[in-house]
Protein backbone atom coordinates (compact mmCIF):
# COMPACT_ATOMS: atom_id res chain seq x y z
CA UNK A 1 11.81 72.74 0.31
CA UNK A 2 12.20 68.41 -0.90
CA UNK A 3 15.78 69.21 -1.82
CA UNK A 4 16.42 70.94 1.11
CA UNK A 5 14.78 68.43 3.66
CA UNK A 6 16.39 65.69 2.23
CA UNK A 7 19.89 67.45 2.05
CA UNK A 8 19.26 68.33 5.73
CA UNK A 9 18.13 64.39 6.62
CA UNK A 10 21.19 63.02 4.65
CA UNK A 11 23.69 65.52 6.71
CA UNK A 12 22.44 64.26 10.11
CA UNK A 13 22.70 60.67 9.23
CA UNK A 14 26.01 58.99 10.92
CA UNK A 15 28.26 57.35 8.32
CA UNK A 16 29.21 53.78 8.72
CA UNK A 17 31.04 53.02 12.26
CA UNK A 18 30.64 56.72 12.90
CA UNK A 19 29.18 58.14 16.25
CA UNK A 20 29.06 61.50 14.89
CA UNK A 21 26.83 62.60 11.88
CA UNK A 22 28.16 63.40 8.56
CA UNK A 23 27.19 67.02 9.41
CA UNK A 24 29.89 66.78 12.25
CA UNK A 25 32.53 65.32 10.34
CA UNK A 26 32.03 68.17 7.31
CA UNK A 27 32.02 71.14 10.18
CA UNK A 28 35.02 69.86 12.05
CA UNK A 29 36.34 69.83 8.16
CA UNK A 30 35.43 73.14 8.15
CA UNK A 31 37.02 74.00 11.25
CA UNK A 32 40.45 72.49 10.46
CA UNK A 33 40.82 73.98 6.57
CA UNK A 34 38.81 76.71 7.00
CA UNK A 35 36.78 75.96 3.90
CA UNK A 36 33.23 75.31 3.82
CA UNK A 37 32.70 71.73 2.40
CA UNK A 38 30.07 72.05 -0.72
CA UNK A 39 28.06 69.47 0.84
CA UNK A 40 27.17 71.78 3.63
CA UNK A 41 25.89 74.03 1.31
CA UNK A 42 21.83 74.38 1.27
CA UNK A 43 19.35 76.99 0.20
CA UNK A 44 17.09 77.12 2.94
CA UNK A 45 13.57 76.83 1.95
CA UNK A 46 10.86 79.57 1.16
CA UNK A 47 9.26 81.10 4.46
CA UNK A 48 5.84 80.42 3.07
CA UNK A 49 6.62 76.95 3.63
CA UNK A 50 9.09 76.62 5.77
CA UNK A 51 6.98 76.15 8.81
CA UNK A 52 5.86 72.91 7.60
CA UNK A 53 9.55 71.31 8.42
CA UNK A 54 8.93 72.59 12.09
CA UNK A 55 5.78 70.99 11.79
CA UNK A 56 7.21 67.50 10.15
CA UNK A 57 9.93 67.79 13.11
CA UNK A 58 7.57 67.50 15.71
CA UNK A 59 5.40 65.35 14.60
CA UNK A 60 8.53 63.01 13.62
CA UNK A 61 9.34 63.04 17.69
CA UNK A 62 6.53 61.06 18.51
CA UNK A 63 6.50 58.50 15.61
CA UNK A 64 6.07 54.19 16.02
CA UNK A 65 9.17 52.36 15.81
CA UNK A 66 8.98 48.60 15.14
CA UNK A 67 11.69 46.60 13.99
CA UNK A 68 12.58 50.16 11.76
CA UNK A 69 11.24 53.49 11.51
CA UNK A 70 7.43 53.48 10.45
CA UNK A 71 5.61 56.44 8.64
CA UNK A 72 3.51 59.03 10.12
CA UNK A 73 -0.10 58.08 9.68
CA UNK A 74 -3.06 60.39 9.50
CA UNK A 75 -4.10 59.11 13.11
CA UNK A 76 -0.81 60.62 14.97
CA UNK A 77 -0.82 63.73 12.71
CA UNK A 78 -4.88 64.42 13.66
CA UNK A 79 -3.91 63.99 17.08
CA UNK A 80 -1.05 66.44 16.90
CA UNK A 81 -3.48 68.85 15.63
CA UNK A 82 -5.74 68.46 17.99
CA UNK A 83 -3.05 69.32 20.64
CA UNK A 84 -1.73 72.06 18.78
CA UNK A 85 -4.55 73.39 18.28
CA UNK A 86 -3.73 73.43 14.40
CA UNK A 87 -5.98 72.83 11.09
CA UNK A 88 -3.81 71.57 8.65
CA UNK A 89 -4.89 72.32 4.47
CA UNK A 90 -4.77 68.95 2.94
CA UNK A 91 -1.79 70.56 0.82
CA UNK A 92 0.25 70.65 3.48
CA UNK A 93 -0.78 67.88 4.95
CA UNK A 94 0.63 66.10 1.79
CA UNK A 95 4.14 68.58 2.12
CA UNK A 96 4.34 66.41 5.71
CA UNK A 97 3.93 63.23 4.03
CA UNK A 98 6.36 63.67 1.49
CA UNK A 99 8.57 64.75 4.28
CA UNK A 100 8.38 62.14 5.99
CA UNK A 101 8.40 59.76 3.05
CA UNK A 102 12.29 61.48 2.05
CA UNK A 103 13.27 61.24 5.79
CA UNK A 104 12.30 57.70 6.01
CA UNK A 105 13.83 56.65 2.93
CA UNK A 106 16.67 58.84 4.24
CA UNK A 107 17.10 56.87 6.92
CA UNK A 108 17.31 53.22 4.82
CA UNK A 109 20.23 54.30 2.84
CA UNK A 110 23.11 52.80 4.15
């Protein structure tokens, strides 16, 4: 599910001087030739885990943003569960951190 989040975070990144993601640019590739680009190519993830990205996606809404991005911390991920209504394992409380730690390196690459 790693390889697939991060292949997913890297797709909806907007190249350089770009307004539209690199997602948009591949499927209006796709659209023109008719060929599906190999980059838009992903194995989606298990559905025993696959949940957690829905999770990670939410939770990402409602992150802190300083002068960048900053990670989730415990504090906004207890709240969420506590609105939710959800008990996270610590397992997969540590798939949403890793998550989040792709996403936000993700996001740094220029």
């Amino acid at each position: 599910m790693l390889r697939y989040a991060q292949k997913e975070f890297e797709l909806d990144k907007h190249p350089k001087e770009s307004k539209a993601t690199l997602r948009a640019h591949l499927l209006s590739l796709y659209e023109q030739t008719g060929e599906m680009p190999v980059e838009l190519e992903n194995e989606p993830p298990n559905d025993a885990v696959a949940y957690l990205l829905g999770y990670f996606q939410q939770l990402s809404t409602a992150r802190q943003c300083g002068m960048s991005l900053n990670p989730l911390t415990f504090t906004e991920m207890e709240a969420w569960g506590r609105l939710y209504k959800m008990k996270l394992d610590s397992w997969e409380i540590d798939v949403i951190k890793q998550l989040d730690l792709i996403y936000l390196n993700t996001q740094m690459e220029h």
